[in-house]
Protein backbone atom coordinates (compact mmCIF):
# COMPACT_ATOMS: atom_id res chain seq x y z
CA UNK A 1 -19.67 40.09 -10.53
CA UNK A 2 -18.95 36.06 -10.02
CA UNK A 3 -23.01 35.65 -9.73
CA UNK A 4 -23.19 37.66 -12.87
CA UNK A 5 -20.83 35.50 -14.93
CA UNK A 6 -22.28 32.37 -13.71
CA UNK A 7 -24.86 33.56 -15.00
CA UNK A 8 -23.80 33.84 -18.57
CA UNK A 9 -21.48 30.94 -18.54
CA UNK A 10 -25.47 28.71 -17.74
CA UNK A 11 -26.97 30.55 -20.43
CA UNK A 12 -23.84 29.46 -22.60
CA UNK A 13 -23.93 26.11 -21.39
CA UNK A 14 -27.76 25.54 -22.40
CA UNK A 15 -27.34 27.49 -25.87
CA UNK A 16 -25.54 24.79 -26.46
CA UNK A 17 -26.85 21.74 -25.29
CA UNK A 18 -24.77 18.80 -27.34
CA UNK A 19 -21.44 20.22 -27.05
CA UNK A 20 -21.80 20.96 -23.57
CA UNK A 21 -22.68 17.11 -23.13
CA UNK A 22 -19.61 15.96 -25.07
CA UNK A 23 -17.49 18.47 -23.27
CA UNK A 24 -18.72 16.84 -19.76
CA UNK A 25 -18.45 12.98 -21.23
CA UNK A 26 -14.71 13.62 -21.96
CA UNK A 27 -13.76 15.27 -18.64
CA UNK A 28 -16.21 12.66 -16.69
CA UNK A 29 -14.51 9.56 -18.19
CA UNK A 30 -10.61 10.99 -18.48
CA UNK A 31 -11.19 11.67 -14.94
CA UNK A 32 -13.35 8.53 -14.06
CA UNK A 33 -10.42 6.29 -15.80
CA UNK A 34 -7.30 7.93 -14.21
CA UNK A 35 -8.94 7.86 -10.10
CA UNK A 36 -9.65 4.59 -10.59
CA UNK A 37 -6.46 3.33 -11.69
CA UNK A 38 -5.05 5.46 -9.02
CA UNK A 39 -6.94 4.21 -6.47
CA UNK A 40 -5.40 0.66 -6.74
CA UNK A 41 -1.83 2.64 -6.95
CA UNK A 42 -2.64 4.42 -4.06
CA UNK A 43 -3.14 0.79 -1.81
CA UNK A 44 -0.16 -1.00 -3.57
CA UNK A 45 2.30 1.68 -3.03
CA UNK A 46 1.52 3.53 -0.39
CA UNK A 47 3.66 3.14 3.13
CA UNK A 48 2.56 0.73 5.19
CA UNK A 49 3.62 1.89 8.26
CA UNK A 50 4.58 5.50 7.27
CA UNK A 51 4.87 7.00 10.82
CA UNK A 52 7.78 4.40 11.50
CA UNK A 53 8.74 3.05 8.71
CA UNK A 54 12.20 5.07 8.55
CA UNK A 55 12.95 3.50 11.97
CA UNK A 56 12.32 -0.69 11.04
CA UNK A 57 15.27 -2.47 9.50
CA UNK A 58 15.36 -5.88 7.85
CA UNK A 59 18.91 -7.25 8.46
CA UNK A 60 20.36 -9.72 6.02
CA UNK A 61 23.47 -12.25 6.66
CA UNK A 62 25.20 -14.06 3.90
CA UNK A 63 25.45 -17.98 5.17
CA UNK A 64 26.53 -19.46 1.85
CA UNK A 65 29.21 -17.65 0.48
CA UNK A 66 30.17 -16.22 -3.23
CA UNK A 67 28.80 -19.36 -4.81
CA UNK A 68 25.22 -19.14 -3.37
CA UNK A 69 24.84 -15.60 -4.29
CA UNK A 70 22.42 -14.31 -6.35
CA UNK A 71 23.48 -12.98 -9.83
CA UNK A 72 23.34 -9.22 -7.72
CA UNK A 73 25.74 -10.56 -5.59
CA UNK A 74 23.05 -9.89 -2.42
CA UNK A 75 22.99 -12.28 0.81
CA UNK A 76 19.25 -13.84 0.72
CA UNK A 77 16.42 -11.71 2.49
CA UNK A 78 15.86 -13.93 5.13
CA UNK A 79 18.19 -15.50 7.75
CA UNK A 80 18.76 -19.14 9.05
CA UNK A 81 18.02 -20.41 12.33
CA UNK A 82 21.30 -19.83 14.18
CA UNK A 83 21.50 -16.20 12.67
CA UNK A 84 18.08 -15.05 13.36
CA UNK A 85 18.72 -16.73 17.16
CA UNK A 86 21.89 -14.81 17.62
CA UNK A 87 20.70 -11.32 16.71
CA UNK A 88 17.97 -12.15 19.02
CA UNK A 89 20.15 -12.99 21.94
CA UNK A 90 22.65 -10.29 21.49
CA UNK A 91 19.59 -7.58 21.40
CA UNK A 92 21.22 -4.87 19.82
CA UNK A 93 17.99 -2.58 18.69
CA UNK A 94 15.52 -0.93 21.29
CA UNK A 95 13.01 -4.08 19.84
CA UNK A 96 13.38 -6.94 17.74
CA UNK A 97 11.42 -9.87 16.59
CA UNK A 98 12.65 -13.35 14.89
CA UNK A 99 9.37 -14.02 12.90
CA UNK A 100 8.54 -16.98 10.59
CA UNK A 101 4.77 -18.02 8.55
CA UNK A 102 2.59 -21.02 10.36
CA UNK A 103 -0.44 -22.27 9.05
CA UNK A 104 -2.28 -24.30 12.35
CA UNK A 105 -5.55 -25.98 12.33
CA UNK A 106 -8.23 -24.22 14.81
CA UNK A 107 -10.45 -26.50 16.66
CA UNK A 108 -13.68 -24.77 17.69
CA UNK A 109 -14.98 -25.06 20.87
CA UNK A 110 -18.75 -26.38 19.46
CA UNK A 111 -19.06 -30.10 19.31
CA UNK A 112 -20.07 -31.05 15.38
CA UNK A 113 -17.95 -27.67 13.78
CA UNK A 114 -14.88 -29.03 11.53
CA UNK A 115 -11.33 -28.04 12.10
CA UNK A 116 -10.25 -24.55 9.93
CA UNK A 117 -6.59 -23.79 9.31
CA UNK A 118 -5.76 -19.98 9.82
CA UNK A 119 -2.62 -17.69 8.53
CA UNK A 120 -0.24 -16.28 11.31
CA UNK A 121 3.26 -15.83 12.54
CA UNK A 122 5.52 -17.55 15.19
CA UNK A 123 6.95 -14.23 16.87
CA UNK A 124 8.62 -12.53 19.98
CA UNK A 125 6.31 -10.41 22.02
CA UNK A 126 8.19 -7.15 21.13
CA UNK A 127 6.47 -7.58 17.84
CA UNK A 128 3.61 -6.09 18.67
CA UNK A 129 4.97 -2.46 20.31
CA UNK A 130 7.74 -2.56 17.62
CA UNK A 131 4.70 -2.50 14.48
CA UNK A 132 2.23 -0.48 17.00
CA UNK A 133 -0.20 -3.59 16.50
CA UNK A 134 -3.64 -2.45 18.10
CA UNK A 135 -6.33 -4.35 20.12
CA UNK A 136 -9.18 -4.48 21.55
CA UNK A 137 -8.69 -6.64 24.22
CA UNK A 138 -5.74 -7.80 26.22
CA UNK A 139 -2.57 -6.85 24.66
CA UNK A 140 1.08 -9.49 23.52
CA UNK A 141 2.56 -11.40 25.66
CA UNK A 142 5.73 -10.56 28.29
CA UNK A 143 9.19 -11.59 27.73
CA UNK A 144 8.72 -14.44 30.49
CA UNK A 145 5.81 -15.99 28.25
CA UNK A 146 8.51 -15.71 25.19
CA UNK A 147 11.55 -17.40 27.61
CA UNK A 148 9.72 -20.06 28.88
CA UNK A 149 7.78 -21.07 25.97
CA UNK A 150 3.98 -20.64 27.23
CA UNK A 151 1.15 -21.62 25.01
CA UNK A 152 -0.40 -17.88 24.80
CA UNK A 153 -2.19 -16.38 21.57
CA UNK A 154 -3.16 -13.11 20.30
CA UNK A 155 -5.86 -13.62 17.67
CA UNK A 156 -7.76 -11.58 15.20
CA UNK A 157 -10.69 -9.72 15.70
CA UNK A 158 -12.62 -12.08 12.87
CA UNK A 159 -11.43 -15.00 14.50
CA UNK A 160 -12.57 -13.69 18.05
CA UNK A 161 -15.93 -13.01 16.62
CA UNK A 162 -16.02 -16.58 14.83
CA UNK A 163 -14.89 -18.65 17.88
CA UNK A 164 -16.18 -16.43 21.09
CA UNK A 165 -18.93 -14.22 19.60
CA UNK A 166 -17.11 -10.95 19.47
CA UNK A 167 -16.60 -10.88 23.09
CA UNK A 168 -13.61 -9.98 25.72
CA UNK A 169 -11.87 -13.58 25.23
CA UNK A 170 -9.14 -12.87 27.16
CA UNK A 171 -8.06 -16.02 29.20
CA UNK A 172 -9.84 -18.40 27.48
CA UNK A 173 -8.76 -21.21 25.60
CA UNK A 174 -7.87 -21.63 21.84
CA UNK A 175 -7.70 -25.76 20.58
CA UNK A 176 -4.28 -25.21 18.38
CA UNK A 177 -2.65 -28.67 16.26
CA UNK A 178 -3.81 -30.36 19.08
CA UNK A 179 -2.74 -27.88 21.72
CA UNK A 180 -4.49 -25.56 24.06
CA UNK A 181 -3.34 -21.98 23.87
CA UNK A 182 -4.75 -19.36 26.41
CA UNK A 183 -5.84 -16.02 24.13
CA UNK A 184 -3.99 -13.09 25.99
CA UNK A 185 -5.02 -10.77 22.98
CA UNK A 186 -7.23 -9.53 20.61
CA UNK A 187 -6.15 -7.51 17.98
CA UNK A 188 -7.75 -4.69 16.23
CA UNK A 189 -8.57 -3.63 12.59
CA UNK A 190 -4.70 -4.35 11.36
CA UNK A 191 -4.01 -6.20 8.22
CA UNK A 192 -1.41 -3.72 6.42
CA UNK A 193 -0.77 -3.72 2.68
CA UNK A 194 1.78 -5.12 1.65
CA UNK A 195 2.42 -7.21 4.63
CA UNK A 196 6.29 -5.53 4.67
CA UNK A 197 7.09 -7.45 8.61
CA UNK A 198 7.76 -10.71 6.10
CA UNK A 199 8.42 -10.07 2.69
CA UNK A 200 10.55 -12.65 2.35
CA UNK A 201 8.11 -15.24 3.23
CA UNK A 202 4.53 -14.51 3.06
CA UNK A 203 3.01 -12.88 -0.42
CA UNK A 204 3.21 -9.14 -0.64
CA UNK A 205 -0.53 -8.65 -0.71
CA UNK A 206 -3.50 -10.77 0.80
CA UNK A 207 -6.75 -9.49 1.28
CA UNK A 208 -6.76 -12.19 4.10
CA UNK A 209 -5.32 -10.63 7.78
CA UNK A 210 -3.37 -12.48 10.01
CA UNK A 211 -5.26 -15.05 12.16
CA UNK A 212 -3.07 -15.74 15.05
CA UNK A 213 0.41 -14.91 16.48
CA UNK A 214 2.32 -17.12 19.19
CA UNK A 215 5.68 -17.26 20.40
CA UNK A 216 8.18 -17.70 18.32
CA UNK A 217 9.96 -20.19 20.44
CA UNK A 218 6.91 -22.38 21.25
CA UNK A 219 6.28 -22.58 17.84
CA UNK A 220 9.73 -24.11 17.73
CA UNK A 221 8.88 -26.39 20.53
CA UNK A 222 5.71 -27.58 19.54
CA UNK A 223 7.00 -28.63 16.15
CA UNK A 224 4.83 -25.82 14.16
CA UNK A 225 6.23 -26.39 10.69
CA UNK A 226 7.09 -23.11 8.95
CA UNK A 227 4.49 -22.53 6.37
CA UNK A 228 6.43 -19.56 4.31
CA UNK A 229 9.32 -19.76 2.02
CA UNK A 230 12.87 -21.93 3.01
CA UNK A 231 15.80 -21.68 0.58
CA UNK A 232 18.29 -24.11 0.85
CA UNK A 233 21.78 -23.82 -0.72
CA UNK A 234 22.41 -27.49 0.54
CA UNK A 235 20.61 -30.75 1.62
CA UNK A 236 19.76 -30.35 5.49
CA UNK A 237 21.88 -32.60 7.04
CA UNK A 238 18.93 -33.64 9.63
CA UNK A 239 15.39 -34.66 9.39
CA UNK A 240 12.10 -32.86 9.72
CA UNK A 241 11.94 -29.47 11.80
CA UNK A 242 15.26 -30.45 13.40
CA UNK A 243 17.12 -30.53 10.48
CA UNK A 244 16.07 -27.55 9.07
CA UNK A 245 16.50 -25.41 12.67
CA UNK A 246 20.54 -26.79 12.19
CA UNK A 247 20.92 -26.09 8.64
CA UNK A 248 21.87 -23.23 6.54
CA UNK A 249 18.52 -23.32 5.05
CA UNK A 250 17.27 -19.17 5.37
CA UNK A 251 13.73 -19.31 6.42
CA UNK A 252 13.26 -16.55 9.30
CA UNK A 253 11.87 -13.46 8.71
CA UNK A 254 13.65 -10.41 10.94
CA UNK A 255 12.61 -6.96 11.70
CA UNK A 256 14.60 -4.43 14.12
CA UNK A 257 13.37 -1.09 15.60
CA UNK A 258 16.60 1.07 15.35
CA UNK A 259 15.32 5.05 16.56
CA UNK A 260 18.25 6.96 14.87
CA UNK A 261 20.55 6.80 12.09
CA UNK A 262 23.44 6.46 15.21
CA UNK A 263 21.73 3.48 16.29
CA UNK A 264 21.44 2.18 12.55
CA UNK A 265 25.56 2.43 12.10
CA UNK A 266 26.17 0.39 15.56
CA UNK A 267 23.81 -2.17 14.01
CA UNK A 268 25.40 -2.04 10.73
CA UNK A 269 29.22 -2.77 12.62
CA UNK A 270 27.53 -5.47 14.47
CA UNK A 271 26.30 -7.03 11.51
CA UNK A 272 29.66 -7.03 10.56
CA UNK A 273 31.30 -7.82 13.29
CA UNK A 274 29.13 -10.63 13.94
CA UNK A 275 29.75 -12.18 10.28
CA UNK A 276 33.87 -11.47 11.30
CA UNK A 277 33.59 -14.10 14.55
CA UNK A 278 31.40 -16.45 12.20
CA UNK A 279 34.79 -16.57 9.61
CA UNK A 280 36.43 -17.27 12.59
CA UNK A 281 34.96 -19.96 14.03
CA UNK A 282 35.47 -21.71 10.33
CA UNK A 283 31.39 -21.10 9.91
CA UNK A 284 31.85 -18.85 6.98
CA UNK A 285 35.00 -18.73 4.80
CA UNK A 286 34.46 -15.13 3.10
CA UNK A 287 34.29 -12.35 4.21
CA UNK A 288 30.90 -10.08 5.42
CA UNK A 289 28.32 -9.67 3.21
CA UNK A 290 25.51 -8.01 5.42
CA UNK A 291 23.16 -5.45 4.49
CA UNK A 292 20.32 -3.12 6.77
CA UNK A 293 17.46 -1.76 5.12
CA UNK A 294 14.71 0.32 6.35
CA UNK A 295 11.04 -0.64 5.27
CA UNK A 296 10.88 1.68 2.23
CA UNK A 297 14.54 0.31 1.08
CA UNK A 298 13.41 -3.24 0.95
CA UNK A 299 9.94 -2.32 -0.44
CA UNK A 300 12.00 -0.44 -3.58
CA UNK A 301 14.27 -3.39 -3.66
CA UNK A 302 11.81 -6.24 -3.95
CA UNK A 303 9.46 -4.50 -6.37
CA UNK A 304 6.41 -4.75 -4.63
CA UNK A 305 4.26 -2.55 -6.36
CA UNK A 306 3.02 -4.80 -8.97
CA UNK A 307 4.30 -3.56 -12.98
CA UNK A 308 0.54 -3.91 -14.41
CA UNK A 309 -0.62 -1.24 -11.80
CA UNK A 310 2.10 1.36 -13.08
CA UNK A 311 1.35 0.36 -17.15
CA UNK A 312 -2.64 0.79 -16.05
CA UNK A 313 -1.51 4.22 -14.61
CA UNK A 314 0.01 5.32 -17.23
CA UNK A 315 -2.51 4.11 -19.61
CA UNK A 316 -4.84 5.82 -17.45
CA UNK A 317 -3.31 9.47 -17.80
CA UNK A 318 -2.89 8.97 -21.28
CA UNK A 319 -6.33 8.64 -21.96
CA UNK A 320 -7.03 11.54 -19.66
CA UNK A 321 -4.54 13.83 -21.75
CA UNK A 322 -6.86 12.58 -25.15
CA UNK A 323 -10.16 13.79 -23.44
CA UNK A 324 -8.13 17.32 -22.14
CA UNK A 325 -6.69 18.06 -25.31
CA UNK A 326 -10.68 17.39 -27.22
CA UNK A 327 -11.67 19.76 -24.73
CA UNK A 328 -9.31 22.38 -25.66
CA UNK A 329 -10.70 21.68 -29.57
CA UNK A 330 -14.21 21.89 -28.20
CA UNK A 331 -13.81 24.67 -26.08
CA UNK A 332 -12.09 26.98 -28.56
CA UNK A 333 -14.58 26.30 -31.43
CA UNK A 334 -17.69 27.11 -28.75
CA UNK A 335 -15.83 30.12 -27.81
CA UNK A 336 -14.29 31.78 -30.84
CA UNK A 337 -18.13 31.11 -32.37
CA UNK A 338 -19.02 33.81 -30.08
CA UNK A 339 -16.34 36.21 -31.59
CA UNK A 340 -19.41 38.63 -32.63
CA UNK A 341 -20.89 38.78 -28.96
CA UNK A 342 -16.88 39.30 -27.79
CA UNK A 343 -16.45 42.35 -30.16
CA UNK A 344 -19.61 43.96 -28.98
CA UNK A 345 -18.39 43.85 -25.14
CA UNK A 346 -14.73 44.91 -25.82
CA UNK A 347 -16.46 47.91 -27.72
CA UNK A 348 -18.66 48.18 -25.26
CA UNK A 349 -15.31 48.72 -22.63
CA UNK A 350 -14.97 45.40 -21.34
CA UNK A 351 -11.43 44.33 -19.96
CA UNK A 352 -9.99 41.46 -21.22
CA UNK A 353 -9.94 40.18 -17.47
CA UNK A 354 -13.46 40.30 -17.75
CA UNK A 355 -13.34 37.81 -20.40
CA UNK A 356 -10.95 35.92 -19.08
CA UNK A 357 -13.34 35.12 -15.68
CA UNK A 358 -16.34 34.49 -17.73
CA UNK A 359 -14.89 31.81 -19.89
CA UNK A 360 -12.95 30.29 -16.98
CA UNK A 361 -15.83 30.29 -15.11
CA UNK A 362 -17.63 28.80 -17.71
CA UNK A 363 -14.88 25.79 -18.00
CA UNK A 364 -15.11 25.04 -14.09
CA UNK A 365 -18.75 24.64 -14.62
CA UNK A 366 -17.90 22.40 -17.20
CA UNK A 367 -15.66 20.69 -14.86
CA UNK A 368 -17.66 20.64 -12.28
CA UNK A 369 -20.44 18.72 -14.17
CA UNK A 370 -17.84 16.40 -15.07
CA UNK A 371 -16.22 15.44 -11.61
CA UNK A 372 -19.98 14.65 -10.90
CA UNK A 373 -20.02 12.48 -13.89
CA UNK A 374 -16.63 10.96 -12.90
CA UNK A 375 -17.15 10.60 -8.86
CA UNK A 376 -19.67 8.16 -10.61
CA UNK A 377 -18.01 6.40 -12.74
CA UNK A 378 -15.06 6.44 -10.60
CA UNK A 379 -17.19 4.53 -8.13
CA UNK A 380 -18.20 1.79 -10.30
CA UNK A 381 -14.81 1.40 -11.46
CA UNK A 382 -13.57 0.92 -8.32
CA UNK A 383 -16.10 -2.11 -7.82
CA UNK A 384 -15.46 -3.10 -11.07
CA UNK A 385 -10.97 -3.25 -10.48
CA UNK A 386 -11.52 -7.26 -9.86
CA UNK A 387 -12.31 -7.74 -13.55
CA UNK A 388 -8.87 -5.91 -14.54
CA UNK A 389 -6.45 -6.56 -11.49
CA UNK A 390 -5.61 -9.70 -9.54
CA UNK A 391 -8.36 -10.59 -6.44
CA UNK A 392 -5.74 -9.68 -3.91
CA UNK A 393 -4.87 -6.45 -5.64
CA UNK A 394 -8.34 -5.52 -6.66
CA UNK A 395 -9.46 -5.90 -3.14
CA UNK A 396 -7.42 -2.88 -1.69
CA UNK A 397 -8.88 -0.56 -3.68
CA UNK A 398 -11.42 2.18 -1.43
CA UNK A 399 -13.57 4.39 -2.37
CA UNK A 400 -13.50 7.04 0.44
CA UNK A 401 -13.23 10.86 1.01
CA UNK A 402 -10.08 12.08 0.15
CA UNK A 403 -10.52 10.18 -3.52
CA UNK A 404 -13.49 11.48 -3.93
CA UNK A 405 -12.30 15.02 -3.41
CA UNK A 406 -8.78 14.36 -5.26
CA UNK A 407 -11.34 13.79 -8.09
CA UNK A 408 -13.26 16.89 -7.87
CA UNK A 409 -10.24 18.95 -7.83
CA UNK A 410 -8.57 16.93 -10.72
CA UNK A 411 -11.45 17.25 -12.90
CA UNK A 412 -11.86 21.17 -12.13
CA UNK A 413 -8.99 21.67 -12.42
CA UNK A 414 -7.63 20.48 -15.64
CA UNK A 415 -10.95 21.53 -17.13
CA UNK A 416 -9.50 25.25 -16.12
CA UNK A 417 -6.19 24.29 -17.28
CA UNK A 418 -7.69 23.01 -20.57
CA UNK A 419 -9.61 26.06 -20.64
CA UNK A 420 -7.07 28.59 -20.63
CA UNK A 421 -5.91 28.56 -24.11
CA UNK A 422 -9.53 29.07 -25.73
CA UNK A 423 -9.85 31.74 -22.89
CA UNK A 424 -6.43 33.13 -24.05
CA UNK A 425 -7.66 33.10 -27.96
CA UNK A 426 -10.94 34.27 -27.29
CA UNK A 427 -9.55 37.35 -25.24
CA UNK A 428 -7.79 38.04 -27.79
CA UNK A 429 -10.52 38.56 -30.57
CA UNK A 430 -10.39 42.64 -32.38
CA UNK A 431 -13.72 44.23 -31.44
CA UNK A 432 -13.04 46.29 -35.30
CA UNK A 433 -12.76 43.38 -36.72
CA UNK A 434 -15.94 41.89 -35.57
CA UNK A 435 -18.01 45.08 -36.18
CA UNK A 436 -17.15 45.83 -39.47
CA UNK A 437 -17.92 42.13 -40.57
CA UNK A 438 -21.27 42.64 -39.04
């Protein structure tokens, strides 16, 4: 019976050529306009890490008091120096990492090539395990190469294809501010959106990856300015790096890997515990203002999905609820103008659910035409985000698979959904009626 009432829902479709059209255009570019907004959603506030993401906490210290607070009342969302060095020391979470933004010039190996400056992080080698970073060669350093300072790298796959040709570069040499650094790593495809490891200093989105990572205390050592965001309360009483390493300046990033919520309530009474033998020791003169939050708490808290990608949403599924509802108008005209061949088949014994499959039918081939319409659209719209979004926003947005059948299904299936009420109405039509009028 289906092949039958495909059958009639083609011949319908082609009695009627210019309705059927304008029945496909609506669905086509409702869908077209919603997947497309969605697929910039989709990047922005999706989670990053979603696997683990539960399990990484951001710790946050309050160094300067009532008076420094924000108008929330919150301790700042990074730490200073001799906060982010004790948490480190004491090592209360299964893996931790002091982190903070560097910006070093690259000196390639080719006489006659100019300097470049890359993007990276100063961190501690359980960084990588803690964030499951992958490679391709090599892997992070040890905890000896982090305690004693050595000049080691892990670097990007880009930049391993830009300075050694894509090869193993393991144990070779990297030319770093004047430095050499042996490469002990190359990492894989891994550049996640947002970059939710340093919110508090690097932007929330960058099409950009990280270039290189080195320990956190060389960078220290070596003088490697930080290149993110420092908040001072109060003048740094010393000069330079120095000064700002003994201040109460906030400027390193933190991330702990805590495996259970019994784990995350130890953390959360050292926090406090910690900020206790600070008071004192006459270092802070009020009392704890900690918080812990896990990767999807601070990603709520600081807003990172951008406001213009939920309005474009929204604007989005309006317009897709317009081109639904003048498919229901078009729908039940084209249908109830067949009232005459209804009458004759519900005289003739048909069932209403007979009806009710051909027309439905009929409106998933009408969807069906448009999710082909829209998968194309939907494509050039997603090329096209760069003209509506921001360039680091725009350039998250993929076209792949599971869009493209999320789009299919959305545009069959509100077709059906729009279809039901003509379906309803035209099941509904008195075979008397229509045979005494003809």
């Amino acid at each position: 019976m289906f092949d039958y009432y495909l059958d009639l829902a083609w011949r319908s479709l082609r009695r009627s050529p210019g309705l059927t059209v304008l029945m496909v255009l609506a669905i086509g570019f409702g869908v077209a306009a919603s997947m497309t907004t969605y697929s910039v959603f989709r990047a922005v506030s999706g989670d990053p890490i979603p696997w683990k993401s539960s399990k990484l906490f951001v710790p946050q210290i309050d160094p300067w008091g009532p008076s420094g607070r924000a108008s929330d009342g919150e301790p700042p969302d990074a730490l200073t120096y001799t906060d982010a060095m004790a948490l480190m020391h004491a090592h209360r979470a299964k893996l931790q990492s002091a982190m903070y933004r560097i910006s070093p010039s690259l000196v390639p190996e080719q006489t006659g090539q100019h300097p470049i400056n890359v993007s990276g992080h100063a961190v501690y080698g359980e960084f990588f395990p803690m964030l499951d970073v992958p490679f391709l060669y090599g892997a992070g350093w040890s905890a000896d190469d982090d305690a004693h300072q050595a000049p080691v790298v892990v670097i990007s796959g880009e930049l391993n294809r830009k300075f050694f040709g894509g090869a193993n570069s393991v144990g070779r040499s990297l030319s770093m501010d004047g430095k050499d650094y042996r490469v002990v790593g190359v990492m894989g495809d891994w550049n996640p959106q947002p970059r939710f490891y340093d919110l508090a200093s690097s932007a929330n989105f960058n099409a950009i990856g990280e270039g290189v990572f080195i320990p956190f205390e060389r960078g220290i050592a070596a003088g490697i300015y930080n290149s993110g965001n420092t908040n001072c309360y109060e003048p740094t009483k010393g000069a330079g790096f120095i000064g700002l390493q003994q201040s109460s300046c906030t400027w390193v990033s933190y991330m702990a890997l805590l495996d259970s919520s019994a784990a995350a309530s130890q953390y959360r009474q050292y926090l406090d515990s910690y900020a206790r033998e600070q008071q004192q020791a006459g270092r802070f003169h009020w009392a704890p203002n900690n918080l812990l939050r896990d990767v999807p708490a601070v990603l709520d808290h600081q807003g990172v999905v951008p406001s213009d990608t939920r309005i474009s949403l929204l604007v989005a599924l309006g317009l897709l609820v317009v081109c639904l509802v003048n498919t229901v108008g078009l729908m039940l005209a084209k249908f109830l103008r067949r009232s005459s061949e209804i009458g004759v088949r519900r005289a003739l014994g048909a069932p209403r659910r007979a009806l009710y499959a051909q027309f439905l039918i009929e409106a998933g081939l009408i969807g069906a035409a448009g999710g082909a319409l829209g998968l194309l659209l939907t494509g050039a719209g997603v090329m096209s985000v760069g003209l509506v979004f921001r360039p680091e926003i725009a350039a998250l947005a993929r076209l792949d698979w599971s869009l493209l059948g999320i789009t299919m299904v959305l545009a069959v299936g509100a077709t059906l959904l729009a279809g039901l009420y003509p379906t309803f109405r035209a099941a509904r039509v008195q075979p008397a009626w229509q045979l005494k009028s003809n």
